[in-house]
C-alpha atoms as a PDB file:
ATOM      1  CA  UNK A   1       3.382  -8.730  -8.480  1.00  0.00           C
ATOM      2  CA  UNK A   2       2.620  -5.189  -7.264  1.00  0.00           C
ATOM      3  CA  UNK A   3      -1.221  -4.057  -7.724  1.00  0.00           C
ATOM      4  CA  UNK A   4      -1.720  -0.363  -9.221  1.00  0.00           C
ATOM      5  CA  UNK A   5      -3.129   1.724  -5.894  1.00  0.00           C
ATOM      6  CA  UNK A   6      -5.110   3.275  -8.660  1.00  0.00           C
ATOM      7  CA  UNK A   7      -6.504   0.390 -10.472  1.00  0.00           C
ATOM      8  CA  UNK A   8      -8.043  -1.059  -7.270  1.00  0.00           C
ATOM      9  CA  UNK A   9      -9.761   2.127  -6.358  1.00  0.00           C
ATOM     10  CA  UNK A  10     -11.245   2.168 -10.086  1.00  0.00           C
ATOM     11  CA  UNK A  11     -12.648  -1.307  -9.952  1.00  0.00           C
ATOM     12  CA  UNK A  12     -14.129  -0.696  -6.124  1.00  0.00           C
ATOM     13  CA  UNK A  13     -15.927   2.745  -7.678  1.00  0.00           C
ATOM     14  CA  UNK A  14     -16.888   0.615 -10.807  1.00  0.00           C
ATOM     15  CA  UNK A  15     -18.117  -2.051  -9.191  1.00  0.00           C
ATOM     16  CA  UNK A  16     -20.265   0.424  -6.801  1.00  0.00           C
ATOM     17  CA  UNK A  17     -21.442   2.321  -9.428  1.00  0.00           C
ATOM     18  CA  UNK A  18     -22.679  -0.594 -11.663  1.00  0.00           C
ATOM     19  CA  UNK A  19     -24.818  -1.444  -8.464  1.00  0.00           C
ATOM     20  CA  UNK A  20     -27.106   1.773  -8.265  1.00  0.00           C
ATOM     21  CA  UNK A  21     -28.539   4.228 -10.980  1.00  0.00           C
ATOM     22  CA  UNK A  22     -27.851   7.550  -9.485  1.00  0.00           C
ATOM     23  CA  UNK A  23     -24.171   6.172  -8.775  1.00  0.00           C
ATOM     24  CA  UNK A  24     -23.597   5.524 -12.162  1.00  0.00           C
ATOM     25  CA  UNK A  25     -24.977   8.533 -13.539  1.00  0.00           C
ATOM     26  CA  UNK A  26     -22.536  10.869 -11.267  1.00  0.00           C
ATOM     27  CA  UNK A  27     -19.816   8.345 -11.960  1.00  0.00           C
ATOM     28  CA  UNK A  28     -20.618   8.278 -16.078  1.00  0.00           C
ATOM     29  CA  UNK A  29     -20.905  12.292 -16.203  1.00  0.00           C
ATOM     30  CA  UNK A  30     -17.552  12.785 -13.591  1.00  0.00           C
ATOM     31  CA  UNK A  31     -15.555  10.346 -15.880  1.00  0.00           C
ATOM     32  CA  UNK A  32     -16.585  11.870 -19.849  1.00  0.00           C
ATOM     33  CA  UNK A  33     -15.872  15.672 -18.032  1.00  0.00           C
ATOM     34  CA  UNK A  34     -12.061  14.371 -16.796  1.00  0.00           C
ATOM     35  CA  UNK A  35     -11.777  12.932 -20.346  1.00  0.00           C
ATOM     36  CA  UNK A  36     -11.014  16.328 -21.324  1.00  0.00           C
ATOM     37  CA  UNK A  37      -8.320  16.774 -18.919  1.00  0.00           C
ATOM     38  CA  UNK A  38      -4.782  17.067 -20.691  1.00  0.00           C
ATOM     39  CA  UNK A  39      -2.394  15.109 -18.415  1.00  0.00           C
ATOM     40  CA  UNK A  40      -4.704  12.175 -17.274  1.00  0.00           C
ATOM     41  CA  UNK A  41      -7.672  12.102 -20.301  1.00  0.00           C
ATOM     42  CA  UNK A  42      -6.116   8.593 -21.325  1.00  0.00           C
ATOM     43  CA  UNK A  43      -6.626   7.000 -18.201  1.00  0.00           C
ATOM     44  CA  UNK A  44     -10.407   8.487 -17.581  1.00  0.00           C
ATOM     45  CA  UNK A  45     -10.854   7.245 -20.726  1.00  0.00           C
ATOM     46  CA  UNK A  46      -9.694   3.614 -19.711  1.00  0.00           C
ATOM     47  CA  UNK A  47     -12.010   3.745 -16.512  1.00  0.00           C
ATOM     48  CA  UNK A  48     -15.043   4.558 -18.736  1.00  0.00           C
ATOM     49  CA  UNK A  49     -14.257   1.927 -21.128  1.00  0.00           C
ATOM     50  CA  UNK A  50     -14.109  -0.375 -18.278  1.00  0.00           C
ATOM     51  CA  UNK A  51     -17.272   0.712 -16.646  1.00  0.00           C
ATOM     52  CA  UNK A  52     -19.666   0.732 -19.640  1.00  0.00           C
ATOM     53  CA  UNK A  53     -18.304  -2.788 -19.793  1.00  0.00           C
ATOM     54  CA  UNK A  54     -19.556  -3.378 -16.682  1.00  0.00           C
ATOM     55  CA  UNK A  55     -22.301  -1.934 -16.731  1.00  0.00           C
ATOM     56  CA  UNK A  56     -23.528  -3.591 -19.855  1.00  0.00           C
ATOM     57  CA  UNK A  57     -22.439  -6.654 -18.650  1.00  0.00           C
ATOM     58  CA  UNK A  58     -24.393  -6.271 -15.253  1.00  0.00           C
ATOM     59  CA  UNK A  59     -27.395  -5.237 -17.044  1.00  0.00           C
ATOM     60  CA  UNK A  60     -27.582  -8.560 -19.371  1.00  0.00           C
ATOM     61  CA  UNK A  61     -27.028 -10.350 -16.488  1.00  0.00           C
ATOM     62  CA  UNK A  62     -30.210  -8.736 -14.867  1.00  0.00           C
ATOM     63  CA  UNK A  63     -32.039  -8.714 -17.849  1.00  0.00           C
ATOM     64  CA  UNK A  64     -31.651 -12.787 -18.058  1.00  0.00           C
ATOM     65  CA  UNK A  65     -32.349 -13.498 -14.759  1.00  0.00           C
ATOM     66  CA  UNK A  66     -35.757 -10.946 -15.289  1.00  0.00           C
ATOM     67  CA  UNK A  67     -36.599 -12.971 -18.204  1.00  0.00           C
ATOM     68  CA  UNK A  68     -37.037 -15.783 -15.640  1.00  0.00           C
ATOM     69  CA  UNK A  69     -33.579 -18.036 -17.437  1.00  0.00           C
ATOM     70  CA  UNK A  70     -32.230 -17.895 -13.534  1.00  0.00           C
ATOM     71  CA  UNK A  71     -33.843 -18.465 -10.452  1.00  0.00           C
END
């Protein structure tokens, strides 16, 4: 099975980004301006998908552990 070059650099930024705020921010506001972008809007808009997933998933996460469920 051959892994998309692409999709691996994706997840690394995601997975960067979901870890600090000003990351995110950059990443969020670089990813809706590509959007636009004729020739590759569909695939920003697949990363962004993906990393608001993330992202909401990582802040439950921290929000549980916060609300002392997790030691």
């Amino acid at each position: 099975m051959r892994v998309c070059m692409f999709c691996t650099v994706c997840s690394f930024l995601i997975s960067r980004a979901v870890q600090d705020q000003q990351l995110a921010n950059f990443f969020y506001w670089y990813v809706t301006v590509e959007r636009e972008d004729k020739v590759h809007g569909t695939m920003y808009t697949k990363v962004l998908t993906d990393f608001l997933k993330r992202l909401e998933a990582v802040r439950w996460d921290q929000a549980y552990v916060m609300m002392g469920h997790c030691s």
